[in-house]
C-alpha atoms as a PDB file:
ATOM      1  CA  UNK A   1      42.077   1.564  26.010  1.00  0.00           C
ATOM      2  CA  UNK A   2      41.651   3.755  22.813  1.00  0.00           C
ATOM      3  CA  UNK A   3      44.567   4.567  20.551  1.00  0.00           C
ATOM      4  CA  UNK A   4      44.259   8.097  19.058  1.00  0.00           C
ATOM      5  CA  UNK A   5      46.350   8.358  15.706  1.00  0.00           C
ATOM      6  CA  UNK A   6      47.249  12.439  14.991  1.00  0.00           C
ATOM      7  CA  UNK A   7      45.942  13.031  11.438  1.00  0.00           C
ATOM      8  CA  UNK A   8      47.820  16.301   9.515  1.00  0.00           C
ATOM      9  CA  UNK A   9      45.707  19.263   8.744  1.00  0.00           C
ATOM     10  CA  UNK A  10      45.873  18.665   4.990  1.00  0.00           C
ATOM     11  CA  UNK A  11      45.098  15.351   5.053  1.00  0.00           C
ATOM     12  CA  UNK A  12      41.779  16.178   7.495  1.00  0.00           C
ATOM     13  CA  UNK A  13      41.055  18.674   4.829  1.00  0.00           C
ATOM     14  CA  UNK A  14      40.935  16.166   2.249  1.00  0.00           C
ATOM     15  CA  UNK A  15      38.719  13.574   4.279  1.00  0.00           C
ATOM     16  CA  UNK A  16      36.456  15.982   5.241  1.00  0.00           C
ATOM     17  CA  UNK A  17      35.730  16.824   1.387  1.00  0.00           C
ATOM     18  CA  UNK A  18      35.174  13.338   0.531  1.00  0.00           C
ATOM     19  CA  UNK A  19      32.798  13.432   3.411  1.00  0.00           C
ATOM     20  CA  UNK A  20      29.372  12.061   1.387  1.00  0.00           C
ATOM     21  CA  UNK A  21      26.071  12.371   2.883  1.00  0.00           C
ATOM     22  CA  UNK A  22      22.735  10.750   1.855  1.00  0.00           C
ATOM     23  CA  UNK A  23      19.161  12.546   1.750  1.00  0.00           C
ATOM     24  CA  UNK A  24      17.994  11.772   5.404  1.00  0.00           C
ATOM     25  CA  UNK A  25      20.978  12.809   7.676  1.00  0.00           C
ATOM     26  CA  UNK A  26      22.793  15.232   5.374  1.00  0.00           C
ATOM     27  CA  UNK A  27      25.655  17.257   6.652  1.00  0.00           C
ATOM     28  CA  UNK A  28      27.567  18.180   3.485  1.00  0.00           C
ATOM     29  CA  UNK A  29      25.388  18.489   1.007  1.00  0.00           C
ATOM     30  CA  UNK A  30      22.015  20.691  -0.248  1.00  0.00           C
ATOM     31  CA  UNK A  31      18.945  19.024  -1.150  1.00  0.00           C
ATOM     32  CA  UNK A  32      17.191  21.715  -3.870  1.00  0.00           C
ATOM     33  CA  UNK A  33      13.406  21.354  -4.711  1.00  0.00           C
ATOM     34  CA  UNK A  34      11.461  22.193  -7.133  1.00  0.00           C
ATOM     35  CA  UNK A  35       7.811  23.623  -7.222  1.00  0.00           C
ATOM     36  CA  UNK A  36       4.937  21.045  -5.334  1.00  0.00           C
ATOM     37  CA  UNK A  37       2.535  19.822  -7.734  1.00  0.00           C
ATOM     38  CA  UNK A  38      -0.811  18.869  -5.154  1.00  0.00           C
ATOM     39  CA  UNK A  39      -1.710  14.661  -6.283  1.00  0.00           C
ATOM     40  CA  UNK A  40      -5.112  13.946  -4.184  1.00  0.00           C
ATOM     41  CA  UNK A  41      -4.189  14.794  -1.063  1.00  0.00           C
ATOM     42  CA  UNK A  42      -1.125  15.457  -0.957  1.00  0.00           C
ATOM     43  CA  UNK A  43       1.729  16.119  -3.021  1.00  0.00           C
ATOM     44  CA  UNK A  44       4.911  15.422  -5.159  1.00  0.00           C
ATOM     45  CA  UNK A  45       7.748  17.288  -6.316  1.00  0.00           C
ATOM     46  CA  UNK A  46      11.319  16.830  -8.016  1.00  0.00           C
ATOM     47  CA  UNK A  47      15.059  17.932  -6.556  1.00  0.00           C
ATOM     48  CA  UNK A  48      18.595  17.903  -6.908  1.00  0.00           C
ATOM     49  CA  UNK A  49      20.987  16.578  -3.916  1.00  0.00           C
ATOM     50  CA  UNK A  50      24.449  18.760  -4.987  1.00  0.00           C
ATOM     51  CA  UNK A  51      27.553  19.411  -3.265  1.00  0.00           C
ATOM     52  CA  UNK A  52      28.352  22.602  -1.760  1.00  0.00           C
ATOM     53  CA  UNK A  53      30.275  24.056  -5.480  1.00  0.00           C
ATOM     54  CA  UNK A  54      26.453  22.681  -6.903  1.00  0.00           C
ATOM     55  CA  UNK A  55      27.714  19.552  -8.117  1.00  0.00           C
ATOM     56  CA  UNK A  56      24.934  16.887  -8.960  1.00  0.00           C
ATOM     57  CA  UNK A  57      25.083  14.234  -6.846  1.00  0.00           C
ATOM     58  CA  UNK A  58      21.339  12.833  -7.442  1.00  0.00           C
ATOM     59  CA  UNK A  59      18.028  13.665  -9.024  1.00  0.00           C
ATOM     60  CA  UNK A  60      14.685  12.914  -7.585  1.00  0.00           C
ATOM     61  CA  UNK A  61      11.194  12.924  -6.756  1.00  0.00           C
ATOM     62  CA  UNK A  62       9.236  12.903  -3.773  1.00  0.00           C
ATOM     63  CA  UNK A  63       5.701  11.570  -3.513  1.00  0.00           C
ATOM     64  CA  UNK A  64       4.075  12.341   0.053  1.00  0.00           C
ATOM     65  CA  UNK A  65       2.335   9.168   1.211  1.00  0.00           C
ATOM     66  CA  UNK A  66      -1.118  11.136   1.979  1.00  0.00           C
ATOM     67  CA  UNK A  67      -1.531  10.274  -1.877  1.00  0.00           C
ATOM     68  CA  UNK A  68      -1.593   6.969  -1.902  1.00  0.00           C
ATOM     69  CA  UNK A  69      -5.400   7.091  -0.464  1.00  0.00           C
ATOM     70  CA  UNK A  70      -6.925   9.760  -2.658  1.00  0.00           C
ATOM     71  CA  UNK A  71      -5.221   8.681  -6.092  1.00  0.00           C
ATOM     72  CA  UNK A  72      -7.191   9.338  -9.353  1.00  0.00           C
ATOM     73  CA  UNK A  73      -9.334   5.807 -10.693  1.00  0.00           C
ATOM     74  CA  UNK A  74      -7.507   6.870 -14.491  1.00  0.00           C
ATOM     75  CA  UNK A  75      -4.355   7.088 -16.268  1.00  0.00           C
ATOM     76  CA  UNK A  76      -2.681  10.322 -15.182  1.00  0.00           C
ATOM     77  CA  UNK A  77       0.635  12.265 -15.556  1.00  0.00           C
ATOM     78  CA  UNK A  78       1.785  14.801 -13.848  1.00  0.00           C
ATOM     79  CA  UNK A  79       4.954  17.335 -14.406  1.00  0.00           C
ATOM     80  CA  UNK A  80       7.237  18.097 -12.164  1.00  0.00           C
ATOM     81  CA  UNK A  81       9.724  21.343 -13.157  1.00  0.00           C
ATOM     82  CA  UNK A  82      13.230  20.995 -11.716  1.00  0.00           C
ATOM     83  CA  UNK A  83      14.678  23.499  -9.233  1.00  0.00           C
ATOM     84  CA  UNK A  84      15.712  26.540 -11.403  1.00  0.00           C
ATOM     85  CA  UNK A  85      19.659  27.952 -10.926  1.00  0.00           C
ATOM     86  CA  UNK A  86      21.548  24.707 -11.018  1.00  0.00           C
ATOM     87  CA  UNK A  87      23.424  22.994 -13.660  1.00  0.00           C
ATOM     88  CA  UNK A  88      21.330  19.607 -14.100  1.00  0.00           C
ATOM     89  CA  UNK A  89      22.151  18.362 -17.653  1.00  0.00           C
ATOM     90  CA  UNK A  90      20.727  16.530 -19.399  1.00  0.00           C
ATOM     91  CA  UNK A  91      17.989  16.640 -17.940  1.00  0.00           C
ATOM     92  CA  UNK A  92      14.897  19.021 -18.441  1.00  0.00           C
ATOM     93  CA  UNK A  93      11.994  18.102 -16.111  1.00  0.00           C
ATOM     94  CA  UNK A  94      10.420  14.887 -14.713  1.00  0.00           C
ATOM     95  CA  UNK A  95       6.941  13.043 -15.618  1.00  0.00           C
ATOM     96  CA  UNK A  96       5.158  11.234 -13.000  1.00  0.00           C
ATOM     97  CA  UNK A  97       2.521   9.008 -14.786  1.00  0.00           C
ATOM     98  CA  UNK A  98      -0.115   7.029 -12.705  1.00  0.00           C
ATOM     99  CA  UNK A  99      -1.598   4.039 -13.979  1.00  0.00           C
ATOM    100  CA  UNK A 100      -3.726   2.625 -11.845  1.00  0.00           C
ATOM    101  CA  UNK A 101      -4.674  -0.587 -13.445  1.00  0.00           C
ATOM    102  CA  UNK A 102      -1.371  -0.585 -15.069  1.00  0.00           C
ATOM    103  CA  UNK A 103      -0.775  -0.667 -19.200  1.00  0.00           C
ATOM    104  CA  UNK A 104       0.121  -2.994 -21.979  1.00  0.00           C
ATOM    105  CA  UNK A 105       2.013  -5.384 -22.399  1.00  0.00           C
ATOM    106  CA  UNK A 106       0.359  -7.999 -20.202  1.00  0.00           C
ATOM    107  CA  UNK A 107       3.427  -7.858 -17.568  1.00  0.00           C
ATOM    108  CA  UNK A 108       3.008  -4.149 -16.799  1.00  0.00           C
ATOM    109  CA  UNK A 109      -0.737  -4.677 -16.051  1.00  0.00           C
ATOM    110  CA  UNK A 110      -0.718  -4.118 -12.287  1.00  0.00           C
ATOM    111  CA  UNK A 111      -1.273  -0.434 -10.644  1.00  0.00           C
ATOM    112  CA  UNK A 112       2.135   1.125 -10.734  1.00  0.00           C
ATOM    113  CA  UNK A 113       3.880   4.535 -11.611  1.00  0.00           C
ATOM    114  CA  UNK A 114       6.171   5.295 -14.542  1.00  0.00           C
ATOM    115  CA  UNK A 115       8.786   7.714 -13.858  1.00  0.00           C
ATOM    116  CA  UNK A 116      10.562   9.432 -16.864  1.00  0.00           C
ATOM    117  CA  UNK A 117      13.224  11.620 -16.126  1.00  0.00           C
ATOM    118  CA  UNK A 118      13.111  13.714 -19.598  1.00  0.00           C
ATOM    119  CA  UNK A 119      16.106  15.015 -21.224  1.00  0.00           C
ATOM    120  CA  UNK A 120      14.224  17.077 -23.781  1.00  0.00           C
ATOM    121  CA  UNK A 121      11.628  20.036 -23.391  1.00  0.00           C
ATOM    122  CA  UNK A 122       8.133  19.144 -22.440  1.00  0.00           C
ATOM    123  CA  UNK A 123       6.847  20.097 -25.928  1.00  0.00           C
ATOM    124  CA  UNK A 124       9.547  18.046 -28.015  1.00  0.00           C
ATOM    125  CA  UNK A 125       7.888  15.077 -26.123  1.00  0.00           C
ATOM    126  CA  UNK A 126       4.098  15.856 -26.509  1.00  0.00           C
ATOM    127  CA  UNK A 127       4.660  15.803 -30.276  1.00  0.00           C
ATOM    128  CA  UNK A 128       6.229  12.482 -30.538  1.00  0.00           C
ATOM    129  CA  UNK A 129       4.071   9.955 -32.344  1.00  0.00           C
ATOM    130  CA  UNK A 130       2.788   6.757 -32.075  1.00  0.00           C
ATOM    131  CA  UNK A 131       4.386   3.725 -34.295  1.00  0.00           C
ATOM    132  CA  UNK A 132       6.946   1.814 -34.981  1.00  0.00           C
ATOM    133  CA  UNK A 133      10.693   2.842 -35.445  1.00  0.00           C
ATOM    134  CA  UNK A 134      13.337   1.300 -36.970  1.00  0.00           C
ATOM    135  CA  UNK A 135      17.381   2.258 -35.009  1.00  0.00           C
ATOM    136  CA  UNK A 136      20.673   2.108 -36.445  1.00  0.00           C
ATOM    137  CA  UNK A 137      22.847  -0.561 -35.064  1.00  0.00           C
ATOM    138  CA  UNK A 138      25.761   1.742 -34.477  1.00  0.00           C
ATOM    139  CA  UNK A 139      23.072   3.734 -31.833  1.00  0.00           C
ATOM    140  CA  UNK A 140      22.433   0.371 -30.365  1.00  0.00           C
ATOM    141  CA  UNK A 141      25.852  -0.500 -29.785  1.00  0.00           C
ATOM    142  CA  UNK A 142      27.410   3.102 -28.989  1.00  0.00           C
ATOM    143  CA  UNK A 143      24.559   4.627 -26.763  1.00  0.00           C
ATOM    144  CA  UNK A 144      22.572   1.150 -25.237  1.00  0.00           C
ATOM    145  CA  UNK A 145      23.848  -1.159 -22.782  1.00  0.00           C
ATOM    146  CA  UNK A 146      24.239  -4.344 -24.308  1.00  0.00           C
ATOM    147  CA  UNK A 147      21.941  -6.017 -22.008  1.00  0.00           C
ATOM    148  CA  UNK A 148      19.210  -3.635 -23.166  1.00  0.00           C
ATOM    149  CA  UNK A 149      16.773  -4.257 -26.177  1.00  0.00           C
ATOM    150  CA  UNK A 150      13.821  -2.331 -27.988  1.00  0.00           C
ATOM    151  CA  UNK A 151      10.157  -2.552 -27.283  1.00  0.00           C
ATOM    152  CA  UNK A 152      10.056  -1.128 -31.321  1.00  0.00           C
ATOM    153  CA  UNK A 153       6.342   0.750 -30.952  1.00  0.00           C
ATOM    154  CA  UNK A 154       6.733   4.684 -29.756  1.00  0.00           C
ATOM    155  CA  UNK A 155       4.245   5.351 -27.122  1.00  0.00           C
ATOM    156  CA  UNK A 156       2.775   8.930 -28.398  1.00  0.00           C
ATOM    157  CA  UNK A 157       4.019  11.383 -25.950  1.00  0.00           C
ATOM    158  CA  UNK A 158       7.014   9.354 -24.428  1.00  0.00           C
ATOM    159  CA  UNK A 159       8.757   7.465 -27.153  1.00  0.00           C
ATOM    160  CA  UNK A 160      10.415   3.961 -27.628  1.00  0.00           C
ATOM    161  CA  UNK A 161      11.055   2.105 -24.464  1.00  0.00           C
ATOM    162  CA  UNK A 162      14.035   0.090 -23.771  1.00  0.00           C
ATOM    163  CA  UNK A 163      14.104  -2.766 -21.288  1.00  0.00           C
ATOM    164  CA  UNK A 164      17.249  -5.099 -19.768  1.00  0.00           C
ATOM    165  CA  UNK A 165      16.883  -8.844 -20.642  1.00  0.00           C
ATOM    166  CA  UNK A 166      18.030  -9.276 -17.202  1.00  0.00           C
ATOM    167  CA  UNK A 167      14.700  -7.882 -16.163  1.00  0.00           C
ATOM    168  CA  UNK A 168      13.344  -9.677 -13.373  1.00  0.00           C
ATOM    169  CA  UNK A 169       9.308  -9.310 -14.586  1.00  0.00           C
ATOM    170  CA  UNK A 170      11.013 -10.948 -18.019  1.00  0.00           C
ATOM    171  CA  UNK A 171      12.744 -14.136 -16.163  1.00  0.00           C
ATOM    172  CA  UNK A 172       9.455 -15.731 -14.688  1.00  0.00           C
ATOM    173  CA  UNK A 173       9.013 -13.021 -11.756  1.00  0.00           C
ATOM    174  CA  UNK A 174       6.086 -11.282 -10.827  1.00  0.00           C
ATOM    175  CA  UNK A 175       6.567  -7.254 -11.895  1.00  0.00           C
ATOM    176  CA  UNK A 176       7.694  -4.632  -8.981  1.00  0.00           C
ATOM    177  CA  UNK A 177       9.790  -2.533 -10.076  1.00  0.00           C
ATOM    178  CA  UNK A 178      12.514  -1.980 -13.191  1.00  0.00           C
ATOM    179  CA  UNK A 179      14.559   0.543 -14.709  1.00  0.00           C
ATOM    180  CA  UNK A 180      14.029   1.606 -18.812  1.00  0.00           C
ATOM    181  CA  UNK A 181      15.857   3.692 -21.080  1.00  0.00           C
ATOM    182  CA  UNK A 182      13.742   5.810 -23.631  1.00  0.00           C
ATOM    183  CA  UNK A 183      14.863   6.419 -27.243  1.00  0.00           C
ATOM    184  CA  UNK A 184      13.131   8.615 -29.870  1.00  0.00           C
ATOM    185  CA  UNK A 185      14.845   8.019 -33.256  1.00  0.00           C
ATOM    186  CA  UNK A 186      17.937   7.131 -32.235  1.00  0.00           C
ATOM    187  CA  UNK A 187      18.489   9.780 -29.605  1.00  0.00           C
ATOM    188  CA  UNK A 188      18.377   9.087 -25.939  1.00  0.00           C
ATOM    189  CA  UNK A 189      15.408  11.517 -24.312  1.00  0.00           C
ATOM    190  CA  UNK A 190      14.775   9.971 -21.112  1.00  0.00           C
ATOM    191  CA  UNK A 191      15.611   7.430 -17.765  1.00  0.00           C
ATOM    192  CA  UNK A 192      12.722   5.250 -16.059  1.00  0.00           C
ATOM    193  CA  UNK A 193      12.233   3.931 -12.851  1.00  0.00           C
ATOM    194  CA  UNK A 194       9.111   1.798 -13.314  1.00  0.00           C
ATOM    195  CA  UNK A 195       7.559   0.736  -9.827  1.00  0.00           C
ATOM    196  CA  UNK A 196       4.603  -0.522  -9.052  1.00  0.00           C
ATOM    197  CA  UNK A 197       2.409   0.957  -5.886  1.00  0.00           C
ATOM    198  CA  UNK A 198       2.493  -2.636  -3.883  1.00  0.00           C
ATOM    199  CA  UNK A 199       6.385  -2.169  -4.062  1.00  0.00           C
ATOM    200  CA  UNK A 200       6.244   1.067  -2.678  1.00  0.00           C
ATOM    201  CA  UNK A 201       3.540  -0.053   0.553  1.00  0.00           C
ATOM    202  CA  UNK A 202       5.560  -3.358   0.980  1.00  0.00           C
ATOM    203  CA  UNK A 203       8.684  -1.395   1.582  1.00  0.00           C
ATOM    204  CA  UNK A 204       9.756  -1.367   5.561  1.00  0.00           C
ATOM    205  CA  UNK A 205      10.088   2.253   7.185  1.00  0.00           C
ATOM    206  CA  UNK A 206      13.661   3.733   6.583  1.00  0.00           C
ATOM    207  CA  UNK A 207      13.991   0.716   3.946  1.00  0.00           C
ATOM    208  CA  UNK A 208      16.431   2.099   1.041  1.00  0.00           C
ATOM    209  CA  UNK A 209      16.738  -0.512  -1.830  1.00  0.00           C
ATOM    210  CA  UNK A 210      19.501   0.922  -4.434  1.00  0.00           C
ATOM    211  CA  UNK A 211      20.025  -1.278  -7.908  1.00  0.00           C
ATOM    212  CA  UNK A 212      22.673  -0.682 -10.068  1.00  0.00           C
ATOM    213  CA  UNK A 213      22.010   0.966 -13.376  1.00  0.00           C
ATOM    214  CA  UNK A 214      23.737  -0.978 -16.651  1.00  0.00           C
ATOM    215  CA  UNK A 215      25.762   1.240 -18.269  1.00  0.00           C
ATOM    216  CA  UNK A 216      26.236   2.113 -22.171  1.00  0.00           C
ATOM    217  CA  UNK A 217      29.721   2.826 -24.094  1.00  0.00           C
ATOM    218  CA  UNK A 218      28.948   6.122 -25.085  1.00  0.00           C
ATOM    219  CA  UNK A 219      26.657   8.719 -24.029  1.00  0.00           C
ATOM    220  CA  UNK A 220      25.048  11.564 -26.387  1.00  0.00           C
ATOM    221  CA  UNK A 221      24.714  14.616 -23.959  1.00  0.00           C
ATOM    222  CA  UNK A 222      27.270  16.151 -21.315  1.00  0.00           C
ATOM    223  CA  UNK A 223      26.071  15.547 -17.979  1.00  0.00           C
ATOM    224  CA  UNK A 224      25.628  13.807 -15.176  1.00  0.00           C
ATOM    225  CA  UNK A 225      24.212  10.207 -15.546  1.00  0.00           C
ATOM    226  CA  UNK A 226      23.095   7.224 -12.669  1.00  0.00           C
ATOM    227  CA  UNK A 227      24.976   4.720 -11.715  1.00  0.00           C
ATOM    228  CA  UNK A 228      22.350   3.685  -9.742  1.00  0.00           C
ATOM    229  CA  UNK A 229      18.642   3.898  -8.708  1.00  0.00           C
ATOM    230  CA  UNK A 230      17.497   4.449  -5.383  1.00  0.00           C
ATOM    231  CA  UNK A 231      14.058   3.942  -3.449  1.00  0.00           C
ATOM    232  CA  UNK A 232      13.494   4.696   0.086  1.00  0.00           C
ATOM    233  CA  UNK A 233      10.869   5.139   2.498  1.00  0.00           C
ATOM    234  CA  UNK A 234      11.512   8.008   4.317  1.00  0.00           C
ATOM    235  CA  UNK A 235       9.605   8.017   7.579  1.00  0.00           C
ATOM    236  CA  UNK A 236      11.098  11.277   8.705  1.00  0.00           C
ATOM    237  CA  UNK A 237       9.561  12.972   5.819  1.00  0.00           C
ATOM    238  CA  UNK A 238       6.256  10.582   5.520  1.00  0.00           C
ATOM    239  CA  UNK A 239       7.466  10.181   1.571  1.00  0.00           C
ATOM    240  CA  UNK A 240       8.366   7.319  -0.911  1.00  0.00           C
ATOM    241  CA  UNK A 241      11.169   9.414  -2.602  1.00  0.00           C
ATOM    242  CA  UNK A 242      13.127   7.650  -6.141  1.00  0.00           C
ATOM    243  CA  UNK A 243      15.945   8.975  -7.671  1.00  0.00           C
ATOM    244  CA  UNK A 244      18.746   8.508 -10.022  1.00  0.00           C
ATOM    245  CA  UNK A 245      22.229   8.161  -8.031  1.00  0.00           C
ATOM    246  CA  UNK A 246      25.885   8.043  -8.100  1.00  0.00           C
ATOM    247  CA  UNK A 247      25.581  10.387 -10.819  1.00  0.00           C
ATOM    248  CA  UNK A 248      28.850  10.530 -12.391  1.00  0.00           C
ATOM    249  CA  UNK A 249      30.011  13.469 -15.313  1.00  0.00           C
ATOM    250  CA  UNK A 250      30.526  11.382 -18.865  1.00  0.00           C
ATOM    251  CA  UNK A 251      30.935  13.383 -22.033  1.00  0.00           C
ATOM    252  CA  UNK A 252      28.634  13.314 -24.836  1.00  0.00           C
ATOM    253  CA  UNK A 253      30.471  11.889 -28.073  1.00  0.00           C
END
């Protein structure tokens, strides 16, 4: 026999609020997308999963898997503008970039995507120049995690990137998928899920893989960072959707 246990209003209330749904089967929160941008044959397009007061819960992109067949034989990006009306900081817009036989170094040089969630405008990154840059140790220590390390060379248009020694394409694995952090000097411009298009395919239907997301002392900019990563093949919505998760409020100091 079941035992029912009465629960007082105000503490329904409160468990009701703390209530947390994810993308597929949500109930209390809004998933808010911004424009399509048509890949091939089909399309992909960034959101925002907020609570009902707008808070930022995650930020995304979704990449319909009629793409996969019908994507360009060179190096491509594509950007995708955020959902207008909501309070997203830091971030400014997202850069999908297809590579489809992958790029230097040597360990990245399988077909993959690169995706940049940018913290600055989209012309602040086009001007950013190839070479190498030196960074202050008090940036390292204050605004990196200490697992993290520089690749030194800018990449024109994107910046420094920033990889975990705990990497597993760096410890003897084959490359699937990673997470970078992007500098420009000395000031943090952008997040990086790094996955390559094998990953994606291999991944069962429904399959949600979440990593955690190493964290740094400080941050520069109010807003909402990850926690974590997530990908997930949504076979509801016929879409390989990433995203930065558990995003969590942290002031900029």
């Amino acid at each position: 026999m079941k035992r029912y246990t009465k629960i007082p209003a105000l503490m329904l209330s409160v468990m009701l609020m703390l209530v947390s749904c994810d993308k597929e089967d949500d109930l209390e929160t809004a998933i808010h997308y911004g424009p399509e941008t048509v890949i091939g044959d089909g399309t992909a397009r960034a959101w925002v999963q907020t609570t009902p007061d707008k808070k930022p819960l995650a930020i995304g992109l979704s990449i319909s898997k009629k793409i996969i067949k019908s994507l360009p034989k060179e190096m491509i990006e594509y950007k995708l503008d955020l959902p207008e009306g909501l309070d997203i900081a830091p971030y400014d817009h997202v850069v999908l970039d297809w590579n489809p036989m992958g790029h230097p170094p040597a360990t990245y040089e399988t077909p993959h995507f690169d995706m940049h969630f940018y913290m600055i405008p989209d012309a602040e990154r086009k001007a950013i120049p190839a070479g190498p840059q030196e960074h202050a140790a008090a940036f390292e220590e204050s605004y990196m995690p200490s697992t993290y390390f520089s690749q030194v060379e800018a990449v024109p248009a994107m910046g420094v990137h920033w990889l975990s020694i705990y990497s597993p394409e760096l410890n003897g694995h084959h490359f699937t998928q990673t997470y970078i952090v992007g500098a420009n000097n000395d000031k943090i411009i952008f997040y990086e899920p790094m996955i390559t298009l094998a990953y994606l395919q291999g991944l069962d239907k429904g399959q949600k893989n979440v990593f955690k997301v190493d964290q740094a002392t400080k941050v520069q900019r109010d807003g909402y960072h990850p926690l974590s990563y997530t990908i997930y093949n949504s076979s509801d919505e016929d879409e390989y959707v990433v995203s930065l998760t558990d995003l969590k409020f942290r002031k900029g100091e």
